[in-house]
N, C-alpha and C. Protein backbone atom coordinates (compact mmCIF):
# COMPACT_ATOMS: atom_id res chain seq x y z
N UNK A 1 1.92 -48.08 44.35
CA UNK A 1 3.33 -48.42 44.30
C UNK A 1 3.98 -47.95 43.01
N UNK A 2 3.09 -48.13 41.71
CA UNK A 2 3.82 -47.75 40.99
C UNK A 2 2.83 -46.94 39.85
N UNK A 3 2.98 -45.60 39.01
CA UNK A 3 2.37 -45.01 38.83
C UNK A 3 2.91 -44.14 37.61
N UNK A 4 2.02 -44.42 35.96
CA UNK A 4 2.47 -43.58 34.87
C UNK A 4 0.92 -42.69 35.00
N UNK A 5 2.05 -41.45 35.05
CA UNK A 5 1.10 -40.26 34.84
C UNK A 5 1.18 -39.09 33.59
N UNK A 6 0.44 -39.44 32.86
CA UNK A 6 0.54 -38.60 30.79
C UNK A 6 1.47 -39.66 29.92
N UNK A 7 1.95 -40.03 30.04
CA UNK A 7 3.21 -41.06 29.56
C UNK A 7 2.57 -41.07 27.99
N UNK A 8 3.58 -41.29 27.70
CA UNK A 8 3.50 -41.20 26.00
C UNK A 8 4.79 -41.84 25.60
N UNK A 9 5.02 -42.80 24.39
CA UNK A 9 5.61 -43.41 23.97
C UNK A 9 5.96 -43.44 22.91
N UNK A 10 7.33 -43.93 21.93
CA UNK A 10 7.75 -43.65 20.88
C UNK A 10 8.43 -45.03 20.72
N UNK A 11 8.41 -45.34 19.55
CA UNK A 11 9.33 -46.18 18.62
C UNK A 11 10.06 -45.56 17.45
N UNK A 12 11.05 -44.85 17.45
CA UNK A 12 12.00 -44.42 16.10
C UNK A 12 10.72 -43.20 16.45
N UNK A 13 10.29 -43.02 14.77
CA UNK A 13 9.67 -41.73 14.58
C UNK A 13 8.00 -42.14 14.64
N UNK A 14 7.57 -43.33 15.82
CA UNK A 14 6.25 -43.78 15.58
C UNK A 14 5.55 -43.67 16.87
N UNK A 15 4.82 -42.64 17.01
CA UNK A 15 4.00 -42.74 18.35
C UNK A 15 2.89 -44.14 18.31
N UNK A 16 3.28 -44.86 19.77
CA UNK A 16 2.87 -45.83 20.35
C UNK A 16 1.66 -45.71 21.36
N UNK A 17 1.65 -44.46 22.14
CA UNK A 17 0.50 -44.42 23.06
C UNK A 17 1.02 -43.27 23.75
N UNK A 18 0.16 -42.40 24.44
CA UNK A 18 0.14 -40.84 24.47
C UNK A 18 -0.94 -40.88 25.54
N UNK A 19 -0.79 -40.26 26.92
CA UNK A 19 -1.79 -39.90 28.13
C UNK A 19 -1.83 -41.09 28.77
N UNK A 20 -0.93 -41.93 28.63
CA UNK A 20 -1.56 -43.37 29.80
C UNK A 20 -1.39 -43.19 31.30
N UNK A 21 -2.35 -43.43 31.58
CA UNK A 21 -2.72 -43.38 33.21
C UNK A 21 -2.81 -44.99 33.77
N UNK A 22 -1.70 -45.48 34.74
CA UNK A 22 -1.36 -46.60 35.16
C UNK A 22 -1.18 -46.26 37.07
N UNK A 23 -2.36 -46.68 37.57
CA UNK A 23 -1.66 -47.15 38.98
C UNK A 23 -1.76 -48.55 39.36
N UNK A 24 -0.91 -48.99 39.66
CA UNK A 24 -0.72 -50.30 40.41
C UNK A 24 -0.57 -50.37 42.50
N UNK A 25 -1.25 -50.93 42.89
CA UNK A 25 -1.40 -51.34 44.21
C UNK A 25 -0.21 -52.54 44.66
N UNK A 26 -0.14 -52.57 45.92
CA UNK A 26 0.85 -53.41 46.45
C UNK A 26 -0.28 -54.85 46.56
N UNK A 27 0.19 -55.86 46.67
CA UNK A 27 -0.44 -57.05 46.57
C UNK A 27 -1.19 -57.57 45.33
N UNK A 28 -0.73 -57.05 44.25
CA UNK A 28 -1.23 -57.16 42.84
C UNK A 28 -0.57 -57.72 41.76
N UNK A 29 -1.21 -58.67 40.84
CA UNK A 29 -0.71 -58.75 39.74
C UNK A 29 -0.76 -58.77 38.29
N UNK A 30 -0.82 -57.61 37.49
CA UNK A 30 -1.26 -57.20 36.33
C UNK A 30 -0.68 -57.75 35.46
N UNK A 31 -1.57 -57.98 34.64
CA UNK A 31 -1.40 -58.35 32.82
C UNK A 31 -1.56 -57.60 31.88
N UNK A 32 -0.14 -56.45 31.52
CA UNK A 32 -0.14 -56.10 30.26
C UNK A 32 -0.56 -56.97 29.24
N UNK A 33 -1.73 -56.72 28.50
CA UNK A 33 -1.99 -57.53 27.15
C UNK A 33 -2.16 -56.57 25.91
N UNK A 34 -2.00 -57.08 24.92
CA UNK A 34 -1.82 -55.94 23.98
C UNK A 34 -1.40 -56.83 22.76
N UNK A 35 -2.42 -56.03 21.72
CA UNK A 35 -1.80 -57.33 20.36
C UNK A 35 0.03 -56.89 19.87
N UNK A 36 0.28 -57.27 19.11
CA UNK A 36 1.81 -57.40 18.71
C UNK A 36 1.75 -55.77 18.12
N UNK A 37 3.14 -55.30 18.83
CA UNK A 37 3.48 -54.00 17.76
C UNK A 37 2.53 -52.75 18.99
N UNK A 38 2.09 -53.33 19.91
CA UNK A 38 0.86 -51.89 20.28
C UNK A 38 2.24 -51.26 21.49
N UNK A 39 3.35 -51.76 22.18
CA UNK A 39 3.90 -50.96 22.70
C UNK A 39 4.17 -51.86 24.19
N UNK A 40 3.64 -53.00 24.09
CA UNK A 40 4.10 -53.60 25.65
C UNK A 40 5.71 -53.39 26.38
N UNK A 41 6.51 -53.87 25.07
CA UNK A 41 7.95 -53.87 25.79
C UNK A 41 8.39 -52.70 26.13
N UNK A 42 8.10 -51.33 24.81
CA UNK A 42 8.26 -49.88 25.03
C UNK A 42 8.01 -50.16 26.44
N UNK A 43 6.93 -50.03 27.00
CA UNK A 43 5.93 -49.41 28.32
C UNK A 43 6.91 -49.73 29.18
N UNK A 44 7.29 -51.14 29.34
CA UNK A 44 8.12 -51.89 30.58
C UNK A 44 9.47 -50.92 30.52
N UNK A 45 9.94 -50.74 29.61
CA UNK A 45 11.07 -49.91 29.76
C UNK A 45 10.91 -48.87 30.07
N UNK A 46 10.05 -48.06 29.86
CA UNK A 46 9.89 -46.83 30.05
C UNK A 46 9.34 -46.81 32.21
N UNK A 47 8.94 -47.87 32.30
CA UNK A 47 8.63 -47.77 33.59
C UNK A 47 9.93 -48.01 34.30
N UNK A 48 10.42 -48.97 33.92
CA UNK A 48 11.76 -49.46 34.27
C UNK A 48 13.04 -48.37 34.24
N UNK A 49 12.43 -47.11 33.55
CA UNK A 49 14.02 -46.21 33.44
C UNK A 49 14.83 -46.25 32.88
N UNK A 50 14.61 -47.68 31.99
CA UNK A 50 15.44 -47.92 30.52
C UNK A 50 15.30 -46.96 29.39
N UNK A 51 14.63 -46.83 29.47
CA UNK A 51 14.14 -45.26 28.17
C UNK A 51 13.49 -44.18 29.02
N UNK A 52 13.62 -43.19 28.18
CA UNK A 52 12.76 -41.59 28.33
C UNK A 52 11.35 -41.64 27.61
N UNK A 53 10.13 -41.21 28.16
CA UNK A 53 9.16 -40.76 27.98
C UNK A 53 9.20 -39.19 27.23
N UNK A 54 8.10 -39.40 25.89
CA UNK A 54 8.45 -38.59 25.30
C UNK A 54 7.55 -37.46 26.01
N UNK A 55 6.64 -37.89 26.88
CA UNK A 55 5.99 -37.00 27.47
C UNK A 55 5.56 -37.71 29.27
N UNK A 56 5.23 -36.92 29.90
CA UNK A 56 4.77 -37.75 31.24
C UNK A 56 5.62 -38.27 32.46
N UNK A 57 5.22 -38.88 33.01
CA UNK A 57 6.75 -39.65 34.36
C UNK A 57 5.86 -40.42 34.91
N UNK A 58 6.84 -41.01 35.45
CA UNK A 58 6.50 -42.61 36.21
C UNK A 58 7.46 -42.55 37.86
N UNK A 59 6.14 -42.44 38.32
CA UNK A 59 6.46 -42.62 39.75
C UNK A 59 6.47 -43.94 40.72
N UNK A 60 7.52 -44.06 41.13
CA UNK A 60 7.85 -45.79 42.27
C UNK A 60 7.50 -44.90 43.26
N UNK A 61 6.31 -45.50 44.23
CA UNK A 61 6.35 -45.09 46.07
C UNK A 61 6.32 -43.54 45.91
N UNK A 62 5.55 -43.45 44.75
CA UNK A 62 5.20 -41.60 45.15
C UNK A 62 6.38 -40.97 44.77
N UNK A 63 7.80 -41.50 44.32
CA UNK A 63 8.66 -40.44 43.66
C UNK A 63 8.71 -40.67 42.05
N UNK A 64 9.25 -39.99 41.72
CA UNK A 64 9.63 -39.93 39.88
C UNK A 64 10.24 -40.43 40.05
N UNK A 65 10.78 -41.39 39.57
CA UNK A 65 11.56 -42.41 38.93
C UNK A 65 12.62 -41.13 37.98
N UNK A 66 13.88 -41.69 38.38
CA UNK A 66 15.25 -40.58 38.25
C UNK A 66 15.35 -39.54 39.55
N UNK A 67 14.52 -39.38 40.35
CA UNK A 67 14.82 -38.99 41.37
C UNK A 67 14.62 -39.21 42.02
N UNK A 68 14.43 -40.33 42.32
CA UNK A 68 14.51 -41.26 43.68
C UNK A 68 16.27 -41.28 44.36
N UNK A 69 17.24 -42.13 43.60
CA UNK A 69 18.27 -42.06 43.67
C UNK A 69 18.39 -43.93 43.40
N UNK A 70 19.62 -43.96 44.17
CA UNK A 70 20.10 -45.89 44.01
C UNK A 70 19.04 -46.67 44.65
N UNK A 71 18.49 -45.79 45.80
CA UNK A 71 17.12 -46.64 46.19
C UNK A 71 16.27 -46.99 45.86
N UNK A 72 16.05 -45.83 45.29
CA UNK A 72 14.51 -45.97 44.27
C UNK A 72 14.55 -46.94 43.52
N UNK A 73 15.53 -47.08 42.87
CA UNK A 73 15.41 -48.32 41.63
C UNK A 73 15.56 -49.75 42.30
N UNK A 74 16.33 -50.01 43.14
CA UNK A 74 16.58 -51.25 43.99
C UNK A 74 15.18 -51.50 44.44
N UNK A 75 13.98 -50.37 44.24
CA UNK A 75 12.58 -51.08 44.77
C UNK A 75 12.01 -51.66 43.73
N UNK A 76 12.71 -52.04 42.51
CA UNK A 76 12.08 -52.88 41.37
C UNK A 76 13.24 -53.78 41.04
N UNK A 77 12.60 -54.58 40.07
CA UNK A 77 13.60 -55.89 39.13
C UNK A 77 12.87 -55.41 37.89
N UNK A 78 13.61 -55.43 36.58
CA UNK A 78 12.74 -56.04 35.87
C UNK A 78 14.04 -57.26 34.83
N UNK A 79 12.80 -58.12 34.26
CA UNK A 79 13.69 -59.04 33.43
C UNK A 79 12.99 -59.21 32.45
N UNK A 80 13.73 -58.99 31.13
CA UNK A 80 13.31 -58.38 29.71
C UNK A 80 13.32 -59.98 29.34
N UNK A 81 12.25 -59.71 27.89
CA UNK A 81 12.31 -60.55 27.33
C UNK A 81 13.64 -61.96 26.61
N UNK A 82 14.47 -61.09 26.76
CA UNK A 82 15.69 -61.86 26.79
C UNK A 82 16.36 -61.98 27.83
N UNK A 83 17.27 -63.01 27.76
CA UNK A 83 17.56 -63.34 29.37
C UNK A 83 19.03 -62.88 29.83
N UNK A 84 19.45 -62.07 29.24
CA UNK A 84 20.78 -61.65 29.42
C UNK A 84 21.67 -62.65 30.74
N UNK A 85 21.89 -63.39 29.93
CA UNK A 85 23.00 -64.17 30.62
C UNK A 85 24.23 -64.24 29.48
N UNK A 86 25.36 -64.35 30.03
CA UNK A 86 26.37 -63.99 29.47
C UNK A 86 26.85 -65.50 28.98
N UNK A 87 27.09 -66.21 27.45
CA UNK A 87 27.16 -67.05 27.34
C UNK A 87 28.50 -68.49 28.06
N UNK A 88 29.46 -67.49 28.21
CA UNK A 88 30.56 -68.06 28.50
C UNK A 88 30.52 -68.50 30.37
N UNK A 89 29.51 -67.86 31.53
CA UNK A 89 29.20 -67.99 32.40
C UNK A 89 28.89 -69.23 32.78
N UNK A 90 28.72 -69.81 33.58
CA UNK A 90 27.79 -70.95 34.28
C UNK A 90 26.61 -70.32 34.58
N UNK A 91 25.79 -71.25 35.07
CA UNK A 91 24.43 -70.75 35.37
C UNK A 91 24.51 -69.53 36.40
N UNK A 92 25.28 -70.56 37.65
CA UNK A 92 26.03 -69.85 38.75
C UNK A 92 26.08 -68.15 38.78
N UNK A 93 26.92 -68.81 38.18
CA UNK A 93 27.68 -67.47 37.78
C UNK A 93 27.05 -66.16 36.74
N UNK A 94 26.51 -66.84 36.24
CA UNK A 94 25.46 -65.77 35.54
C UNK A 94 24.17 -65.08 36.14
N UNK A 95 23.98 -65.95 37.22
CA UNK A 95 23.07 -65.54 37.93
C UNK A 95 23.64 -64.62 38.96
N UNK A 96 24.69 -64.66 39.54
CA UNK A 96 25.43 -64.04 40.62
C UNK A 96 25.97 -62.36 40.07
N UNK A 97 26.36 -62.55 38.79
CA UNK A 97 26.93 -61.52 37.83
C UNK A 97 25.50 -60.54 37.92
N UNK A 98 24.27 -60.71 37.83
CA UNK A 98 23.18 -60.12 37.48
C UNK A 98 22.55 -60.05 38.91
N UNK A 99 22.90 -60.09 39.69
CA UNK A 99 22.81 -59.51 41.21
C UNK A 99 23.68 -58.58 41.44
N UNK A 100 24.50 -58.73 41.34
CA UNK A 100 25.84 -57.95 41.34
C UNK A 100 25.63 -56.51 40.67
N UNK A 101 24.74 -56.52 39.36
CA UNK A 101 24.26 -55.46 38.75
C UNK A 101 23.56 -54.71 39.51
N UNK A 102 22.56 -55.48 39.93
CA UNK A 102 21.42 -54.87 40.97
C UNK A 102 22.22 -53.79 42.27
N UNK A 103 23.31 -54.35 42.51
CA UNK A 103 23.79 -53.69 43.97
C UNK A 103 23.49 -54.56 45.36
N UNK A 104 22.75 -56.15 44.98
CA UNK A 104 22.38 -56.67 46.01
C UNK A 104 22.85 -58.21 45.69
N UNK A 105 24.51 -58.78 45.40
CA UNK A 105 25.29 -59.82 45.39
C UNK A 105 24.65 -60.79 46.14
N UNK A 106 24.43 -62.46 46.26
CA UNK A 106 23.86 -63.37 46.91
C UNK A 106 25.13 -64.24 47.17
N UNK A 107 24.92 -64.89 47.95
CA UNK A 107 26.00 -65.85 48.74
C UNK A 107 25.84 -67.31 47.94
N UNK A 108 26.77 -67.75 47.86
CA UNK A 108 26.53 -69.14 47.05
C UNK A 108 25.09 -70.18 47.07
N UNK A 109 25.09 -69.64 48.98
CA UNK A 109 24.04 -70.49 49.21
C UNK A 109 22.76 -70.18 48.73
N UNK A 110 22.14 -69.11 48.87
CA UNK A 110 21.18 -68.67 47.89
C UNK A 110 21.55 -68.40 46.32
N UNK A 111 22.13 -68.72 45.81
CA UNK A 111 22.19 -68.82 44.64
C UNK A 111 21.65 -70.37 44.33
N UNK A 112 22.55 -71.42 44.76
CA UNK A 112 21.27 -72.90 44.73
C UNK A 112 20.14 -72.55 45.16
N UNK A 113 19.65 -71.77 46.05
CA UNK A 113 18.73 -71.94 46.30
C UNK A 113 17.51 -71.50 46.01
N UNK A 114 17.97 -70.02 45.12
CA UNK A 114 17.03 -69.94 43.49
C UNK A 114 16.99 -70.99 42.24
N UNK A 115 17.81 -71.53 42.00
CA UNK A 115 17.94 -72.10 41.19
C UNK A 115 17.49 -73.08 41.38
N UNK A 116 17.68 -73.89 42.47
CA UNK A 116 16.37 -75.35 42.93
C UNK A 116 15.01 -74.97 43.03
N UNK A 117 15.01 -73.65 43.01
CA UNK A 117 13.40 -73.33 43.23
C UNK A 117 12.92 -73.47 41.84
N UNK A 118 13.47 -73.01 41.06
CA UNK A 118 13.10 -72.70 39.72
C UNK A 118 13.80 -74.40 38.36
N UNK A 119 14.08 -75.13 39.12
CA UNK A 119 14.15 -76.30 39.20
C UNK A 119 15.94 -76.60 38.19
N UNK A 120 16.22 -75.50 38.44
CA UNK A 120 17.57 -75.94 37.31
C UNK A 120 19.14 -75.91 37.90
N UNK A 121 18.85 -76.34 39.39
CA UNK A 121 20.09 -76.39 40.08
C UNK A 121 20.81 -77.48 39.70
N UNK A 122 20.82 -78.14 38.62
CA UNK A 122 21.50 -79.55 37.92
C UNK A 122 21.97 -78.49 37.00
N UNK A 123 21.89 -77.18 36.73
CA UNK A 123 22.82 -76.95 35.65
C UNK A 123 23.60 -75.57 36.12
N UNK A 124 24.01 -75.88 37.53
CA UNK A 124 24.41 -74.91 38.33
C UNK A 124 25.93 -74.48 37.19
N UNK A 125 27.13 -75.15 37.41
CA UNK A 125 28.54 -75.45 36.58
C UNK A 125 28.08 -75.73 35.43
N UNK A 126 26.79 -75.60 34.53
CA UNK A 126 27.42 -75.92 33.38
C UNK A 126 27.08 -74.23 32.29
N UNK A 127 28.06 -74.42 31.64
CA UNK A 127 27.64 -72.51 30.36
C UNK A 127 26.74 -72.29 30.02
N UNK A 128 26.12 -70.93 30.14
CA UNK A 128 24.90 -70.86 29.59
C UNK A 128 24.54 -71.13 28.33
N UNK A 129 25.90 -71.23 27.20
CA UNK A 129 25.55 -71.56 26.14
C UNK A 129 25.35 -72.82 25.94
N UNK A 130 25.17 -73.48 26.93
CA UNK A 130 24.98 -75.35 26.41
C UNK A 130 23.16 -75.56 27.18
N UNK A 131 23.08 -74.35 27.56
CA UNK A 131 21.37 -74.25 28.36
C UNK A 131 20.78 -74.39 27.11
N UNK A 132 19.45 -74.96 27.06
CA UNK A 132 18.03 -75.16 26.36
C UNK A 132 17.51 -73.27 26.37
N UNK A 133 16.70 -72.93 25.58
CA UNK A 133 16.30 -72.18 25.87
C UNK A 133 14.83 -72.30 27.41
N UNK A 134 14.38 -73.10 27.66
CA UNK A 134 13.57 -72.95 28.66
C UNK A 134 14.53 -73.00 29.41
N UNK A 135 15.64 -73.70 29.83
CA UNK A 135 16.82 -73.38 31.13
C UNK A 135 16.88 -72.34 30.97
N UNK A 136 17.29 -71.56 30.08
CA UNK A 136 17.60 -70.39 30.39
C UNK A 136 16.79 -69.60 30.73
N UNK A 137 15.61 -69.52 30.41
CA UNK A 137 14.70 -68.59 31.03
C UNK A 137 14.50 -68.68 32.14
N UNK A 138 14.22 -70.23 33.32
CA UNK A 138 14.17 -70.49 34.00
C UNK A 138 15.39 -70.01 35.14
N UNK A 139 16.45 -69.98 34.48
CA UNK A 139 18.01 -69.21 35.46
C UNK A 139 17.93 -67.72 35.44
N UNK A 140 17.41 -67.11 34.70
CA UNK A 140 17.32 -65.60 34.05
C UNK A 140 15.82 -65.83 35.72
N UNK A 141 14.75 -66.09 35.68
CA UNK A 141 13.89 -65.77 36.70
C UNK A 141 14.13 -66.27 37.76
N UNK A 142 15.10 -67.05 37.74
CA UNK A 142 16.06 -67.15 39.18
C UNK A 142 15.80 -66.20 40.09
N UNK A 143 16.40 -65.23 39.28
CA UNK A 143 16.73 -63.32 40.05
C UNK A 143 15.11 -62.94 40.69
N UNK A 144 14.14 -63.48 40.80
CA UNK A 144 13.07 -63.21 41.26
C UNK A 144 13.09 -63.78 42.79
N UNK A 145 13.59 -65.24 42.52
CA UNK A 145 13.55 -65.42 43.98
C UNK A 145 15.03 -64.95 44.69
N UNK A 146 15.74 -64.02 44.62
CA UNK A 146 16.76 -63.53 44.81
C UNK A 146 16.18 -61.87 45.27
N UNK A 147 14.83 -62.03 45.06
CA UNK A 147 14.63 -60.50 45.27
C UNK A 147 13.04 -59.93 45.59
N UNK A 148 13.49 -60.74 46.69
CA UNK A 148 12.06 -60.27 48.09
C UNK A 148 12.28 -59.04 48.62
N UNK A 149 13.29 -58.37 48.10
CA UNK A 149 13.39 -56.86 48.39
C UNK A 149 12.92 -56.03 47.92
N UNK A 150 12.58 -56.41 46.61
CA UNK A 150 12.06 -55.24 45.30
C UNK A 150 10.56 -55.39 45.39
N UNK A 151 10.28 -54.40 45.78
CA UNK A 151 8.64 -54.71 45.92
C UNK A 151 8.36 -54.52 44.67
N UNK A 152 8.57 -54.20 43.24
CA UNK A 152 8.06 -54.10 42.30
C UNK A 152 8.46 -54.85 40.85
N UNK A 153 8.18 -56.09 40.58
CA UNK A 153 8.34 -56.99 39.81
C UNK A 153 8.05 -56.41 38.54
N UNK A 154 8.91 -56.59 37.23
CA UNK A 154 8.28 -55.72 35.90
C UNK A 154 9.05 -57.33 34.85
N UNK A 155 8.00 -57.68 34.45
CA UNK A 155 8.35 -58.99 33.79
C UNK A 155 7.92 -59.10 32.53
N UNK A 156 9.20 -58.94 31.15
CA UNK A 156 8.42 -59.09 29.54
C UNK A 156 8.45 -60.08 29.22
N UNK A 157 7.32 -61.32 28.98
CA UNK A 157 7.28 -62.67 29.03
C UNK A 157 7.58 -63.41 29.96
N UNK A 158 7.53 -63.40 30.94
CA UNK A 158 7.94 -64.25 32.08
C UNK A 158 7.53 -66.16 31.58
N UNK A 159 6.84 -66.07 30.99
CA UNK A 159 5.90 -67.38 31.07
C UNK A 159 6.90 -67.99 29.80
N UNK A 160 7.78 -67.33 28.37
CA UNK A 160 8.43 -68.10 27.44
C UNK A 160 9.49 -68.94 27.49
N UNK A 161 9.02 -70.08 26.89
CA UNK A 161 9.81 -71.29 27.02
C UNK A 161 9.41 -71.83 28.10
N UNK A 162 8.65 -71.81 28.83
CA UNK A 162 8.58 -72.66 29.64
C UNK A 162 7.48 -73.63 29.67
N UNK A 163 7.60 -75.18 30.19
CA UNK A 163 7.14 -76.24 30.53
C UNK A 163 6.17 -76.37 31.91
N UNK A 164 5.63 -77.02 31.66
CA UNK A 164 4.31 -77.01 32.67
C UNK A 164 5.10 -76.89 34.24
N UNK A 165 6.29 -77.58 34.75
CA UNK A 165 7.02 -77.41 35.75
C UNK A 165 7.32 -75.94 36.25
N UNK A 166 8.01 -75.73 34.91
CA UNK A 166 8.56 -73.61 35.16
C UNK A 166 7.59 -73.19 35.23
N UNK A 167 6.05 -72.96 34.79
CA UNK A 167 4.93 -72.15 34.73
C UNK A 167 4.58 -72.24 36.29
N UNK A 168 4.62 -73.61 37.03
CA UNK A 168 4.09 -73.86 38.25
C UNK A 168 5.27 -72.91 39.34
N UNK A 169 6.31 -73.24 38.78
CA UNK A 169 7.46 -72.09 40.21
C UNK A 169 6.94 -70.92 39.71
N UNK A 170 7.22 -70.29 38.92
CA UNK A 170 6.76 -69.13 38.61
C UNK A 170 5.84 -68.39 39.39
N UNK A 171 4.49 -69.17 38.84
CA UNK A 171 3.38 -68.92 39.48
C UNK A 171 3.32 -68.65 41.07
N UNK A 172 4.12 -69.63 41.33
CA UNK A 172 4.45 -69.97 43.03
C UNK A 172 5.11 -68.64 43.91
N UNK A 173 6.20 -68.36 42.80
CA UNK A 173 7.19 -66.87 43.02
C UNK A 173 6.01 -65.96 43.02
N UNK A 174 5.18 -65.50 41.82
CA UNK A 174 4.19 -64.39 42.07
C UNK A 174 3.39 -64.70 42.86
N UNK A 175 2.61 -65.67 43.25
CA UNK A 175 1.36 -65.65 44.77
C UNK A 175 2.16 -65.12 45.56
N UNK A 176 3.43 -65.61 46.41
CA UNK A 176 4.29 -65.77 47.23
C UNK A 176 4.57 -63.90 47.27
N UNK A 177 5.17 -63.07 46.29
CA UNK A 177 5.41 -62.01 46.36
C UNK A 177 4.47 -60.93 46.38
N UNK A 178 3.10 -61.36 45.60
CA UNK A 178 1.75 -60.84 45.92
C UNK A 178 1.31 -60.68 47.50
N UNK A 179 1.19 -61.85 48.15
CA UNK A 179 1.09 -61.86 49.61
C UNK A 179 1.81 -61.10 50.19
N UNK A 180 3.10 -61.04 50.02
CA UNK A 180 4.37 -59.92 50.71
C UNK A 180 3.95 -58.93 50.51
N UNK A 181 3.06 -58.21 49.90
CA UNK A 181 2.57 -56.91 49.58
C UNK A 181 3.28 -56.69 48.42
N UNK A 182 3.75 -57.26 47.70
CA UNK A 182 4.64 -56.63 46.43
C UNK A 182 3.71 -56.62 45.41
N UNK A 183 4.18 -55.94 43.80
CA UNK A 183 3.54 -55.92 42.74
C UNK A 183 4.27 -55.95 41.86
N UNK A 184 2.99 -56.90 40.70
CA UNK A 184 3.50 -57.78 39.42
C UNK A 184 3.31 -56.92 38.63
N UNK A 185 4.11 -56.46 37.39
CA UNK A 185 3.53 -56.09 36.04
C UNK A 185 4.40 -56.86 34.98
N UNK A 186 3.51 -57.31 34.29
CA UNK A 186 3.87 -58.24 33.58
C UNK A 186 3.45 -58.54 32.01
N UNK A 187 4.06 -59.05 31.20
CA UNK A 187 3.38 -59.49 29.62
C UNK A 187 3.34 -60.58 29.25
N UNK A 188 2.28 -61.05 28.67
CA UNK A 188 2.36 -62.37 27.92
C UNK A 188 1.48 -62.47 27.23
N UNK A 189 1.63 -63.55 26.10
CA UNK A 189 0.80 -63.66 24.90
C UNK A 189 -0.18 -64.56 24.98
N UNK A 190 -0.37 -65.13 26.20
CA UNK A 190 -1.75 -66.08 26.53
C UNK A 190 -1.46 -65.21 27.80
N UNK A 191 -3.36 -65.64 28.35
CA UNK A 191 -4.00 -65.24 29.67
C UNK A 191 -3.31 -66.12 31.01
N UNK A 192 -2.34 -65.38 32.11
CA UNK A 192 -1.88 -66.16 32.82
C UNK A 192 -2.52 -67.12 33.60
N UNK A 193 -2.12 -68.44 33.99
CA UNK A 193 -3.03 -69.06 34.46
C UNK A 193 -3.00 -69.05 36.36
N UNK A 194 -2.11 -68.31 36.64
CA UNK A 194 -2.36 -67.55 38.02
C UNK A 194 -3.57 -67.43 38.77
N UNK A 195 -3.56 -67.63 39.75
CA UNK A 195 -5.07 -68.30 40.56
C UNK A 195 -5.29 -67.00 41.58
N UNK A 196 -4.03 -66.77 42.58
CA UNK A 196 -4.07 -66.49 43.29
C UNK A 196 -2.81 -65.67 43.82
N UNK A 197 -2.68 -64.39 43.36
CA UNK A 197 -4.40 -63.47 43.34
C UNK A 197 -4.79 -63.74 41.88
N UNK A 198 -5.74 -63.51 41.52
CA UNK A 198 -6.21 -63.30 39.95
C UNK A 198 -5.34 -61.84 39.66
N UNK A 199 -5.27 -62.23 38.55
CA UNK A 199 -4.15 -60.78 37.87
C UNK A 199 -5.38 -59.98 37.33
N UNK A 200 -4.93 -58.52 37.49
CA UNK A 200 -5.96 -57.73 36.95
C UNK A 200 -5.57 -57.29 35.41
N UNK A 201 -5.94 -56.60 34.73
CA UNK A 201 -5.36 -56.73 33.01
C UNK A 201 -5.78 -55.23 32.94
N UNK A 202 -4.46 -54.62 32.24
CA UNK A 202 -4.37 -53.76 31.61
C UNK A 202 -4.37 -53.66 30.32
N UNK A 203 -5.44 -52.96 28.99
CA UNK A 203 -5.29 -53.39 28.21
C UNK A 203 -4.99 -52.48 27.11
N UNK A 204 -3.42 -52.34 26.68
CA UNK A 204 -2.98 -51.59 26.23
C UNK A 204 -3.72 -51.18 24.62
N UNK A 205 -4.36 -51.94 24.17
CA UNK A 205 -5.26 -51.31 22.95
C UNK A 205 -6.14 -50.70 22.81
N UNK A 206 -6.36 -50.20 24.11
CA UNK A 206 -7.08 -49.28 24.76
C UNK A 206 -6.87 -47.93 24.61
N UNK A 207 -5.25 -47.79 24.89
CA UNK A 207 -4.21 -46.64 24.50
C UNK A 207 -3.83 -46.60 23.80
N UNK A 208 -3.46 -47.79 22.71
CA UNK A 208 -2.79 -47.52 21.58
C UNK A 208 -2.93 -46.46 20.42
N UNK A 209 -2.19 -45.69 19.68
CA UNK A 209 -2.13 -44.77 18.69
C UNK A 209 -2.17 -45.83 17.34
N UNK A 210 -3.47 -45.59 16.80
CA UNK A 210 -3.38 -46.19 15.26
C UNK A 210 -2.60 -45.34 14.16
């Protein structure tokens, strides 16, 4: 499903990792791990189409990624370490705004109905700036259950800020999208505690450029 072939990476004027070879399978869910500084977030972007590869390409479903077209990309999500919600928004509404990006808008009714999944439909009407930071992360991965379409999940921290409750939906969202045949790639700074499937681990210090 999803596939870096030579890929090579940059920060400013600092090579990060050079020749990485990444395939991912449908029904999977991987754990980028990697100590601090080795290139995790680079990678996600660079898979994601947020940045250029200074060398290599990354193929979704057997095409390059940039030439796929509007489709191609609608076969992924990803949600960065920050939760880009717009402060002056409601939850609502911030969540709806960031569908809207995607090209795939949700109806009110599924909009509660991510948001009860992910347990923060009590802060449907209120600003994101009056959210906790675990609310907010928790409304920001909203957009996961909003998107049983994207077979390809790309998640930087999925697991921060969150409380033993958010870790359990979470978890629930990836089995759930694993089974659908979809695939996880993902980061975090502890070993996920994901059961099912067991996540397989990629381990970027493997590749890293000292």
């Amino acid at each position: 499903m999803l596939q870096a072939v030579g890929l090579a990476g940059m920060r400013g004027d600092r090579a990060l990792f050079e020749r990485l070879e990444m395939a991912l399978a449908p029904g999977t869910v991987t754990w980028l791990r990697g100590r601090n500084g080795r290139g995790k977030t680079s990678l996600l972007r660079l898979l994601a189409g947020l940045a250029t590869p200074a060398a290599g390409e990354v193929r979704v479903a057997g095409l390059t990624l940039g030439q796929s077209g509007p489709e191609g990309r609608r076969r992924f999500i990803y949600v960065g370490h920050q939760n880009a919600l717009k402060d002056d928004l409601t939850a609502g509404e911030a969540l709806q705004f960031l569908t809207r990006l995607r090209g795939a808008p949700a109806d009110d009714a599924a909009i509660a109905g991510a948001l009860q999944r992910l347990g923060v439909l009590g802060c449907r009407h209120a600003p994101a700036r009056t959210l906790s930071q675990g609310q907010r992360r928790r409304v920001a991965l909203a957009r996961l259950a909003l998107s049983q379409s994207a077979d390809l999940w790309l998640l930087d921290e999925p697991f921060d800020a969150l409380d033993n409750d958010g870790i359990t939906a979470l978890n629930g969202l990836l089995s759930e999208h694993a089974a659908r045949g979809g695939c996880v790639l993902l980061t975090s700074h502890q070993a996920p505690s994901l059961t099912e499937p067991v996540p397989q681990v990629f381990d970027l210090d493997r590749h890293a450029l000292s």
